[in-house]
C-alpha atoms as a PDB file:
ATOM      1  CA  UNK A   1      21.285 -12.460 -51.415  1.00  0.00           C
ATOM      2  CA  UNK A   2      23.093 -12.327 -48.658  1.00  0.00           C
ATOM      3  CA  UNK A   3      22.170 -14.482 -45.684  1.00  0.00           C
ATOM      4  CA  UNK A   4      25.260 -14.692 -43.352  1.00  0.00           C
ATOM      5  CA  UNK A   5      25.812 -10.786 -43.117  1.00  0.00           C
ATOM      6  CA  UNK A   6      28.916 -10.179 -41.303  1.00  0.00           C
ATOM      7  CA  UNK A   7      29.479  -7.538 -38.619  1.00  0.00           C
ATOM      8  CA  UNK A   8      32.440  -5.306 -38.705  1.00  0.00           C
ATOM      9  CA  UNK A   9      35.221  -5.215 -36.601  1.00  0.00           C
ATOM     10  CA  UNK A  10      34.597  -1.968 -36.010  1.00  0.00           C
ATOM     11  CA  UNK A  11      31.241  -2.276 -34.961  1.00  0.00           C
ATOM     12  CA  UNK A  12      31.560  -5.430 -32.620  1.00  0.00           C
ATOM     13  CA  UNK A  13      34.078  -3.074 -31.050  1.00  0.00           C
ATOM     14  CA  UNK A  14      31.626  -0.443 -30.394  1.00  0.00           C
ATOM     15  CA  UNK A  15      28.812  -2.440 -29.162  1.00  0.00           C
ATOM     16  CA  UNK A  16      31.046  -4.272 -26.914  1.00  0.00           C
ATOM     17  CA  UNK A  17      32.293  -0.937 -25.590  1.00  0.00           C
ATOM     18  CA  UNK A  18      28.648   0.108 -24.888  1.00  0.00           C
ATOM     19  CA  UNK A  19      27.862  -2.543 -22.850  1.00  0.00           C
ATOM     20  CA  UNK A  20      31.057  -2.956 -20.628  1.00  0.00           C
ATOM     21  CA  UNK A  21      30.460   1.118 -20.025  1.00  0.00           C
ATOM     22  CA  UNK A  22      26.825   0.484 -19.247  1.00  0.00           C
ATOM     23  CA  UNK A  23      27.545  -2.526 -16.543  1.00  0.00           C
ATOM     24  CA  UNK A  24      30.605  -0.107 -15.542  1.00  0.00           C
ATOM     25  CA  UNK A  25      28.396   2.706 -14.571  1.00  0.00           C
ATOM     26  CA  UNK A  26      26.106   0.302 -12.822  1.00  0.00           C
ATOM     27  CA  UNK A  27      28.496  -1.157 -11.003  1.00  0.00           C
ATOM     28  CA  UNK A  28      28.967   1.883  -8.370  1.00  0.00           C
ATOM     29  CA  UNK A  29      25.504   2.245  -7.605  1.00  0.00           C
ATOM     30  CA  UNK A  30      24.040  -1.333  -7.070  1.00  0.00           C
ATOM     31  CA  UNK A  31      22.258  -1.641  -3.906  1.00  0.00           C
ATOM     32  CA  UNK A  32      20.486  -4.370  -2.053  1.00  0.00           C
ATOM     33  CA  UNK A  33      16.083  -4.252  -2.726  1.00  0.00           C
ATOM     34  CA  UNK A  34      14.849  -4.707   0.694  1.00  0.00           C
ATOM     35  CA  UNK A  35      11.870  -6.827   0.645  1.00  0.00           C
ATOM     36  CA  UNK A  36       7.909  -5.104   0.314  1.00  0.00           C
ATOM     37  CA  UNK A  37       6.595  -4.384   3.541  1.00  0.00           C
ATOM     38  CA  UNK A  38       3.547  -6.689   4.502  1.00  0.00           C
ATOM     39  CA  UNK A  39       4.215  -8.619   1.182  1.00  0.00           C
ATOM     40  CA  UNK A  40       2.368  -5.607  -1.167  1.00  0.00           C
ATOM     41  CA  UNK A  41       0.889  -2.372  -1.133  1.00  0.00           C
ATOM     42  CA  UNK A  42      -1.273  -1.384   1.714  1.00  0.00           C
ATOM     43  CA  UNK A  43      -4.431   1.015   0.563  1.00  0.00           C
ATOM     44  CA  UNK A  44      -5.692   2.712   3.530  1.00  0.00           C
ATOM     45  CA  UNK A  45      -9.615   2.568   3.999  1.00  0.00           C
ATOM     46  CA  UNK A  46      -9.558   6.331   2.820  1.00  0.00           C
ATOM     47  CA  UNK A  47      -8.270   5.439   0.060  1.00  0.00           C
ATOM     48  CA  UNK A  48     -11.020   3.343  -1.421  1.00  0.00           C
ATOM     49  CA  UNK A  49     -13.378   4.654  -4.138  1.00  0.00           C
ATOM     50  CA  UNK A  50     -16.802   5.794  -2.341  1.00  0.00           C
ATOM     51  CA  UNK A  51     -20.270   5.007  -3.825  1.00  0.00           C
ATOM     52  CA  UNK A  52     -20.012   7.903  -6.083  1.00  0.00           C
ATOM     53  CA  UNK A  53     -16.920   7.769  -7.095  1.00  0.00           C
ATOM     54  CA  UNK A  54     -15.073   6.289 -10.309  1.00  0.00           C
ATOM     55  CA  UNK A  55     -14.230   2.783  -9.696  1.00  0.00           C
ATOM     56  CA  UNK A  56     -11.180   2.756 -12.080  1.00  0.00           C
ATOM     57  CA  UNK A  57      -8.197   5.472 -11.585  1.00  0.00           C
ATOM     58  CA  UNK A  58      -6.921   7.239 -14.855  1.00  0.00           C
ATOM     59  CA  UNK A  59      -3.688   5.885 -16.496  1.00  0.00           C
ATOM     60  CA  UNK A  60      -2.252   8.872 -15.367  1.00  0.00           C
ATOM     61  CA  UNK A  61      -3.179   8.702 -11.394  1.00  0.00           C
ATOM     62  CA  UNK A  62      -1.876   4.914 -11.760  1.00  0.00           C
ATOM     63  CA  UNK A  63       1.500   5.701 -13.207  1.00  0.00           C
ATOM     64  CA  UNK A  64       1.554   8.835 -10.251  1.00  0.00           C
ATOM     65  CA  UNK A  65       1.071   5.391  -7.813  1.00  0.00           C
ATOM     66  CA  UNK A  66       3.051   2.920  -9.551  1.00  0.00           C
ATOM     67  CA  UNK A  67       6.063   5.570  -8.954  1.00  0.00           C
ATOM     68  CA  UNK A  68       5.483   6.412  -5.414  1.00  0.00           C
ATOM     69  CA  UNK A  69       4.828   2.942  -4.341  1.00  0.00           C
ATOM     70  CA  UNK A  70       8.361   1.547  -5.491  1.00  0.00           C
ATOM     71  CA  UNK A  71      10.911   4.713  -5.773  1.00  0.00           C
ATOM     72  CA  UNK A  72      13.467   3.859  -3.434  1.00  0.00           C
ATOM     73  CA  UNK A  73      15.657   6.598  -1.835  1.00  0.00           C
ATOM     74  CA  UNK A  74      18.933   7.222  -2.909  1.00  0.00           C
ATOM     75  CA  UNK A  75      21.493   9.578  -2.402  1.00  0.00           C
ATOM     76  CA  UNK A  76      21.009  13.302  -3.086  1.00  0.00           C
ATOM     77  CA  UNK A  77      16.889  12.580  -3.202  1.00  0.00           C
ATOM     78  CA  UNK A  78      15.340  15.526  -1.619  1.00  0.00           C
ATOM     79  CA  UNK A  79      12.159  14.553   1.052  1.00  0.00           C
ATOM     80  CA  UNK A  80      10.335  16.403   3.482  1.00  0.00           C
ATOM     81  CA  UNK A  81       9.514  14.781   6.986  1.00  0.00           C
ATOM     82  CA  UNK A  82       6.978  16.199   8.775  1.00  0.00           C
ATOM     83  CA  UNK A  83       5.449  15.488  12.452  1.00  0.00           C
ATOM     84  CA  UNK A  84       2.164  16.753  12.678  1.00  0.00           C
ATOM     85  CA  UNK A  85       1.806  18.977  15.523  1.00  0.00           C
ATOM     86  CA  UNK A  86       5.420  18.817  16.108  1.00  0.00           C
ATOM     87  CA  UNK A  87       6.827  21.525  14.246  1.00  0.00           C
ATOM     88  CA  UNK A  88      10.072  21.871  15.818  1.00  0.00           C
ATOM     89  CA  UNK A  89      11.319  18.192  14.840  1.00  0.00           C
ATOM     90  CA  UNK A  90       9.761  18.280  11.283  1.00  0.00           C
ATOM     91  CA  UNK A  91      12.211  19.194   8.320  1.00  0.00           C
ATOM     92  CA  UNK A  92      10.664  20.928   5.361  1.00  0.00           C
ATOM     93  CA  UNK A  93      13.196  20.049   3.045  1.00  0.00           C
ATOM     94  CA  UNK A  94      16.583  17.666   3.229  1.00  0.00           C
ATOM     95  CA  UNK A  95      18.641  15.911   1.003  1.00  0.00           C
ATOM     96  CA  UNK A  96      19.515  11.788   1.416  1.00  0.00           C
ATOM     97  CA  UNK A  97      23.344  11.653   2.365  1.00  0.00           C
ATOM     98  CA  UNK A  98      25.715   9.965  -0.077  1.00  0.00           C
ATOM     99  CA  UNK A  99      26.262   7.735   2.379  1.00  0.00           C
ATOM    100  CA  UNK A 100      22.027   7.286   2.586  1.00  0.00           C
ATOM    101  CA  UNK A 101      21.027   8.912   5.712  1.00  0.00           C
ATOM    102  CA  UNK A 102      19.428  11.860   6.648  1.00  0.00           C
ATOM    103  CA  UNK A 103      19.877  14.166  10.021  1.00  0.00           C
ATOM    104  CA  UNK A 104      16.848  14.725  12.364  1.00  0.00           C
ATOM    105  CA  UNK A 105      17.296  16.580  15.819  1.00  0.00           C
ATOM    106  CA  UNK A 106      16.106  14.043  17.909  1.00  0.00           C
ATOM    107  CA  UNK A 107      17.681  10.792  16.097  1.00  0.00           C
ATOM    108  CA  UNK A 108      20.597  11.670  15.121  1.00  0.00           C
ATOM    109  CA  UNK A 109      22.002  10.241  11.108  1.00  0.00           C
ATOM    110  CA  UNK A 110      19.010   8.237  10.158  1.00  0.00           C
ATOM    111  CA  UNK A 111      19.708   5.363   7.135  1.00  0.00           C
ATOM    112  CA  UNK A 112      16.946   5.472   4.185  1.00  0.00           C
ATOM    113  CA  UNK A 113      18.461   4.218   1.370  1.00  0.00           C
ATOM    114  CA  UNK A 114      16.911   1.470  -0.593  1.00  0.00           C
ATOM    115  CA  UNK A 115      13.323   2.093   1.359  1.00  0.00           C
ATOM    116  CA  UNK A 116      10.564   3.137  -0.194  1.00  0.00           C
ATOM    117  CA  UNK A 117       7.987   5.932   0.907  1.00  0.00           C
ATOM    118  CA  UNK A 118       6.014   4.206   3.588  1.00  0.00           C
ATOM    119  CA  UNK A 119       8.948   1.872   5.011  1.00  0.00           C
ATOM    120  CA  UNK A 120      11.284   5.247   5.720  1.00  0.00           C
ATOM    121  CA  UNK A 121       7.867   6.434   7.342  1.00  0.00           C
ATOM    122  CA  UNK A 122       7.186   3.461   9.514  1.00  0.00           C
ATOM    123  CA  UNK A 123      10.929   3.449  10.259  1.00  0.00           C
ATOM    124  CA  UNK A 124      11.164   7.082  11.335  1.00  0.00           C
ATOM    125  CA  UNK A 125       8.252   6.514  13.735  1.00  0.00           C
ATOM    126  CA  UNK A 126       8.392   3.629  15.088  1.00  0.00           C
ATOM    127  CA  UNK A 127      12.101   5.421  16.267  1.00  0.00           C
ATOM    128  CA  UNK A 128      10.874   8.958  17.187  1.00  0.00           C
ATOM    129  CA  UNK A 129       8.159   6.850  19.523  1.00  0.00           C
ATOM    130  CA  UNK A 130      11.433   6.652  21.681  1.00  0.00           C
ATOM    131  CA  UNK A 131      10.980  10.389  22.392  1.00  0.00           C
ATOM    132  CA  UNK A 132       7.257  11.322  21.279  1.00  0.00           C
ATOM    133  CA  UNK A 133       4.451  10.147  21.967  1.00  0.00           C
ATOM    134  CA  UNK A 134       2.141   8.491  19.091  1.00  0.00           C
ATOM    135  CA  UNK A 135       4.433  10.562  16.512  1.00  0.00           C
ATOM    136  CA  UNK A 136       2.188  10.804  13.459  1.00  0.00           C
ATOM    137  CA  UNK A 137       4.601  10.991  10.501  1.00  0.00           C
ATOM    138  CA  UNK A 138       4.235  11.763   6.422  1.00  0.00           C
ATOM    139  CA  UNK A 139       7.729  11.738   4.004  1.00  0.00           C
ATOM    140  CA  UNK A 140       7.005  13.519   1.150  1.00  0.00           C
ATOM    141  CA  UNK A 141       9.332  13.468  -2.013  1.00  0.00           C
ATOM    142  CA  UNK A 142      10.231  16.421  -3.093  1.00  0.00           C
ATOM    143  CA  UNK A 143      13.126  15.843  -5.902  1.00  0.00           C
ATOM    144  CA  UNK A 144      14.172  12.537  -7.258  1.00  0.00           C
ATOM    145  CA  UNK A 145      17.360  11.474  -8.615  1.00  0.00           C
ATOM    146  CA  UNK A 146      19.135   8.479  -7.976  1.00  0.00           C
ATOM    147  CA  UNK A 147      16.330   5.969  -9.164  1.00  0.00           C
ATOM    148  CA  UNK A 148      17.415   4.751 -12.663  1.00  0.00           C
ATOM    149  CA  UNK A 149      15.866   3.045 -15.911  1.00  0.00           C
ATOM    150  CA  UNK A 150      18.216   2.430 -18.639  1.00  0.00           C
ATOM    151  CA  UNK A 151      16.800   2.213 -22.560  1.00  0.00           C
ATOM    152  CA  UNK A 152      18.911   0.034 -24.953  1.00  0.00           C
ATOM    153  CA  UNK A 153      18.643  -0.286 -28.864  1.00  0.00           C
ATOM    154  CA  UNK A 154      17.456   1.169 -31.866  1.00  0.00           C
ATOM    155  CA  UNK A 155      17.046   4.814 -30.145  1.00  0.00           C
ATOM    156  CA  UNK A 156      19.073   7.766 -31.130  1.00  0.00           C
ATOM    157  CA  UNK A 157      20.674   7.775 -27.738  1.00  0.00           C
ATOM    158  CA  UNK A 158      21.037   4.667 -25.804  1.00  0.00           C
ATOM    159  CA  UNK A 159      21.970   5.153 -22.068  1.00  0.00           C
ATOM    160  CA  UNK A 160      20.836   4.771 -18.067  1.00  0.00           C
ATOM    161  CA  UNK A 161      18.568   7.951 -17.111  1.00  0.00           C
ATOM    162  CA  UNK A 162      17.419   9.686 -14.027  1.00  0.00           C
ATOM    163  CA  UNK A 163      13.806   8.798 -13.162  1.00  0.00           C
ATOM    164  CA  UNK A 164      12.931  11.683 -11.681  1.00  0.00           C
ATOM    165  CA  UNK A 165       8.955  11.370 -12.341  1.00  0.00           C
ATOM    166  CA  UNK A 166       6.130   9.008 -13.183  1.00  0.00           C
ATOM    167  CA  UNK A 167       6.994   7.709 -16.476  1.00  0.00           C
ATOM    168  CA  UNK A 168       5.353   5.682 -19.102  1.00  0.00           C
ATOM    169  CA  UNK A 169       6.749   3.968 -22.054  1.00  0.00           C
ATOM    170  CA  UNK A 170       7.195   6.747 -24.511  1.00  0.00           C
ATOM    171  CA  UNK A 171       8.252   8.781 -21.796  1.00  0.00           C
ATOM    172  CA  UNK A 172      11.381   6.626 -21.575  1.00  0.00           C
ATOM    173  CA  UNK A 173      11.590   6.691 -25.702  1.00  0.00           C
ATOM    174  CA  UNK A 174      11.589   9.999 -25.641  1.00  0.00           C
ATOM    175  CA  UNK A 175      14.461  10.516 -23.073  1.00  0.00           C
ATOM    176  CA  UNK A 176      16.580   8.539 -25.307  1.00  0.00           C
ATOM    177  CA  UNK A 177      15.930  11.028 -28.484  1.00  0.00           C
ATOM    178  CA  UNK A 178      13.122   8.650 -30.297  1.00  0.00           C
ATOM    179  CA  UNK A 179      13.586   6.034 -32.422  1.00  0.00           C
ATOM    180  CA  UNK A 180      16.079   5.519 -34.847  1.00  0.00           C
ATOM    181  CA  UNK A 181      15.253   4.506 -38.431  1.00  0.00           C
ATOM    182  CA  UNK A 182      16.321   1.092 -37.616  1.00  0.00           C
ATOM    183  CA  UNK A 183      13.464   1.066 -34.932  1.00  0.00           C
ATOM    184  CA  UNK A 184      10.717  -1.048 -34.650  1.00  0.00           C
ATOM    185  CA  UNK A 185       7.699   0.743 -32.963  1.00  0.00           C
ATOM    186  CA  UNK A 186       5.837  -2.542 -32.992  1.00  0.00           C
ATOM    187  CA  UNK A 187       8.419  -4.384 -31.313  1.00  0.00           C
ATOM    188  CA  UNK A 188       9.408  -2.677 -27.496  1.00  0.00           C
ATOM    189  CA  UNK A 189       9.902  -4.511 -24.635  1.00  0.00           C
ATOM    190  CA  UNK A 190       9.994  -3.319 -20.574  1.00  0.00           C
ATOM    191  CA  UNK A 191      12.285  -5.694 -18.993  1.00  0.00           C
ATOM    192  CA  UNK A 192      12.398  -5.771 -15.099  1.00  0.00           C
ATOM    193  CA  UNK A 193      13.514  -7.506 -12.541  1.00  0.00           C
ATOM    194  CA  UNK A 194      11.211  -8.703  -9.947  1.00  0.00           C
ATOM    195  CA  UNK A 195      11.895  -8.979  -5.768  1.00  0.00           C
ATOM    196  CA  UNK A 196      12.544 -12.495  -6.195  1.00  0.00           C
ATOM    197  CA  UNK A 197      15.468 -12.125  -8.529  1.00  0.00           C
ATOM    198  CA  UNK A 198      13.399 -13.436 -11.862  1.00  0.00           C
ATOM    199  CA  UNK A 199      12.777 -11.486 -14.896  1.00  0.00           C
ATOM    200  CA  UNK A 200      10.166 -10.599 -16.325  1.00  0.00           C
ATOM    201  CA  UNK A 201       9.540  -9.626 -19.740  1.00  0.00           C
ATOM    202  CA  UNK A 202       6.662  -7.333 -21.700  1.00  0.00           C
ATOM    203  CA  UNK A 203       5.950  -6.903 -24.664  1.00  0.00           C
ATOM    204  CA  UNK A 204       4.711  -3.415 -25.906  1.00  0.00           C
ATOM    205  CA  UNK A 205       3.315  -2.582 -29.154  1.00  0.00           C
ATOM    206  CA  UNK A 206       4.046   1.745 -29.592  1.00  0.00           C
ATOM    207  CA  UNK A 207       2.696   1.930 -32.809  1.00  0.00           C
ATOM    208  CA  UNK A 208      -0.611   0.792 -31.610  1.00  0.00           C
ATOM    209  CA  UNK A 209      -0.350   3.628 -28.699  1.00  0.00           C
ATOM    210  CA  UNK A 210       0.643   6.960 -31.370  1.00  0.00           C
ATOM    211  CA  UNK A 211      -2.454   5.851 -32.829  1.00  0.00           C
ATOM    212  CA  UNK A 212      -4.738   5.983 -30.469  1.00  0.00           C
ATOM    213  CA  UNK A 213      -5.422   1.602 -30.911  1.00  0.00           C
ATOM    214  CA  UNK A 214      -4.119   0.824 -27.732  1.00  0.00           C
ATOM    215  CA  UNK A 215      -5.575   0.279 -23.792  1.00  0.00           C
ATOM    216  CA  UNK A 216      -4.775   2.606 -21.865  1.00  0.00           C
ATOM    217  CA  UNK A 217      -2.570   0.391 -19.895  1.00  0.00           C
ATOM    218  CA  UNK A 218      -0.279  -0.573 -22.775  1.00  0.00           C
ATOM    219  CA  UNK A 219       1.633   2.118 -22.337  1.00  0.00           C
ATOM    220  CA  UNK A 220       3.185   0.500 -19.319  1.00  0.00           C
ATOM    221  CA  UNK A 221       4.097   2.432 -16.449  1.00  0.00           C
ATOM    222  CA  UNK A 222       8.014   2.188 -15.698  1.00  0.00           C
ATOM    223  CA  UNK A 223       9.784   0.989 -12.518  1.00  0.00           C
ATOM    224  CA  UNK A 224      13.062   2.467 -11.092  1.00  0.00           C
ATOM    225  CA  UNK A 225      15.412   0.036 -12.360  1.00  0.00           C
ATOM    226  CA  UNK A 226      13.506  -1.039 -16.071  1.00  0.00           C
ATOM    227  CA  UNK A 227      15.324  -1.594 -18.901  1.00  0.00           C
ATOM    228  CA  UNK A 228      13.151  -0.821 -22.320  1.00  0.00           C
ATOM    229  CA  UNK A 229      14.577  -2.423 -25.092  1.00  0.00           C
ATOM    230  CA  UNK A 230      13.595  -0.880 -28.534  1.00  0.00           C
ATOM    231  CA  UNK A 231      14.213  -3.890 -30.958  1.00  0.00           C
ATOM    232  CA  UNK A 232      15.251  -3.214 -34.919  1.00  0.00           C
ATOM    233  CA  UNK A 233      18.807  -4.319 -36.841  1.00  0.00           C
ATOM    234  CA  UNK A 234      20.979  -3.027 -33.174  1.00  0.00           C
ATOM    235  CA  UNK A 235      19.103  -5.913 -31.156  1.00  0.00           C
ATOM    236  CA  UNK A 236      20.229  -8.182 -33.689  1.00  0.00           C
ATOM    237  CA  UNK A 237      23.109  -8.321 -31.964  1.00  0.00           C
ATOM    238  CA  UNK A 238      22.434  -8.047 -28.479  1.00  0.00           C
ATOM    239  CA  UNK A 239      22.744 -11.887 -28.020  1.00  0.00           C
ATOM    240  CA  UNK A 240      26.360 -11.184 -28.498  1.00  0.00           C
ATOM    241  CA  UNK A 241      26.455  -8.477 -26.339  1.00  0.00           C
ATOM    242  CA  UNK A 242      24.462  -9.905 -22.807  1.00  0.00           C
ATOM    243  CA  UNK A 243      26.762 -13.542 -23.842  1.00  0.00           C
ATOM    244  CA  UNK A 244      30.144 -11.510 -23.105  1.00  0.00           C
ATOM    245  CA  UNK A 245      28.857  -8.646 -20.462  1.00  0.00           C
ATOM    246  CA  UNK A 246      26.108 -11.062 -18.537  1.00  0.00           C
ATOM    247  CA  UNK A 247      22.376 -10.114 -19.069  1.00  0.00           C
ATOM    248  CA  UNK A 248      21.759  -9.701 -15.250  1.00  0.00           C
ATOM    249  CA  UNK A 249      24.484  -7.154 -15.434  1.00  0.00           C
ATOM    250  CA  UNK A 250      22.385  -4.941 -17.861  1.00  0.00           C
ATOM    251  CA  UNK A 251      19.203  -5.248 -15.909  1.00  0.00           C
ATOM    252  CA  UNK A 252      20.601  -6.145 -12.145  1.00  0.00           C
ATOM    253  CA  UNK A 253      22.916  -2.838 -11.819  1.00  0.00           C
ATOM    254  CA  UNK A 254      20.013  -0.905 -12.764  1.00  0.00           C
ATOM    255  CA  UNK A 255      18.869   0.081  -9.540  1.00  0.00           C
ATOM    256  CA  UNK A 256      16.505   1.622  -7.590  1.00  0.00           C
ATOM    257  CA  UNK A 257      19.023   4.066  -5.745  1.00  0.00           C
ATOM    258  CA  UNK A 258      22.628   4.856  -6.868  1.00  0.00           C
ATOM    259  CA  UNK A 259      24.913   5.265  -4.147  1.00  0.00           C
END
């Protein structure tokens, strides 16, 4: 029985490879995460549930929320920006610069990058109140593409995708080609990293989920910028891997908007 298996030359090569292409790639497109506004989420009052209506939202309307609450623009996202009754200096459709602005008639190159929804909204009006008065303004996303998640392991295809919708769990699985044979279903974990610069770490049991066993809200929503981590023989190894590339370099250069 063999205890101390060995890996390859070969293969240390190739996992070594991976990762110094995968902090590569991230390299070019980490950006600064500029702070929540107001320290969290703001529901407006017409937002809240009325007396005759559900109490709890769907798995599905949450991951819809979870995604529009902390996609950050990027370059080549495609919003609309509308000023309601002011038809003339609202844009149907336009896409964020490379260099993270977009052009509006009154203001000139506007920067958006790294903002979510509401802050490019409360930016844009609390500028256009220069020229209008009490400008009532809604951004509306319209394509995404520069928000990221990366999934690492015992997949058929490792790599960094485009998070271009709400996405769950398996959603992110599935981008990669499923598991691999190596794969443990019962052993995924979502690993993020928070405003604060700390990590956090959860645990997700898939198995449980194709079967119908799970909550509802095991099948965790993802974040631009998560890193799902399908553990099996490959993770083994990834000790070696995040000692020689630097873990924050495999969940840091994720980000929220390539530049």
């Amino acid at each position: 029985m063999n205890r101390n298996k060995q890996i390859s030359p070969r293969s240390t090569t190739r996992l070594l490879a991976m990762a110094l292409l995968l902090a590569a790639a991230f390299s070019g497109i980490a950006a600064a995460q500029p702070a929540a506004v107001g320290g969290g989420s703001n529901v407006a009052p017409s937002a809240q549930p009325g007396p005759g209506a559900a109490q709890a939202a769907s798995p599905f309307e949450n991951m819809i929320r979870t995604f529009q609450e902390n996609y950050r623009l990027g370059p080549a996202d495609e919003i609309a920006l509308r000023v309601k009754g002011e038809p003339q200096y609202s844009i149907e459709k336009t896409k964020v610069t490379p260099t993270g602005s977009i052009y509006h008639v009154l203001l000139g190159d506007v920067q958006v990058i790294g903002m979510t929804l509401d802050q490019a909204r409360e930016h844009l009006t609390k500028e256009l109140r220069e020229y209008l008065k009490d400008p009532i303004v809604t951004i509306s996303l319209l394509e995404a593409v520069s928000a990221k998640f990366a999934v690492f392991g015992d997949v058929a295809h490792s790599g960094v995708y485009a998070m271009a919708r709400p996405m769950n769990v398996l959603d992110a699985i599935g981008a990669a080609g499923g598991f691999a044979i190596t794969g443990s279903q019962d052993n995924v974990e979502v690993i993020r990293q928070l405003a604060d610069g700390s990590v956090q770490t959860k645990r997700v049991n898939v198995k449980l989920i194709l079967k119908g066993k799970a909550k509802a809200d095991e099948n965790i929503a993802l974040q631009p910028g998560d890193l799902v981590v399908v553990h099996g023989n490959f993770t083994k190894t990834l000790g070696k891997i995040t000692a020689i590339a630097g873990f924050g370099s495999l969940t840091s250069f994720i980000t929220l908007g390539s530049r």
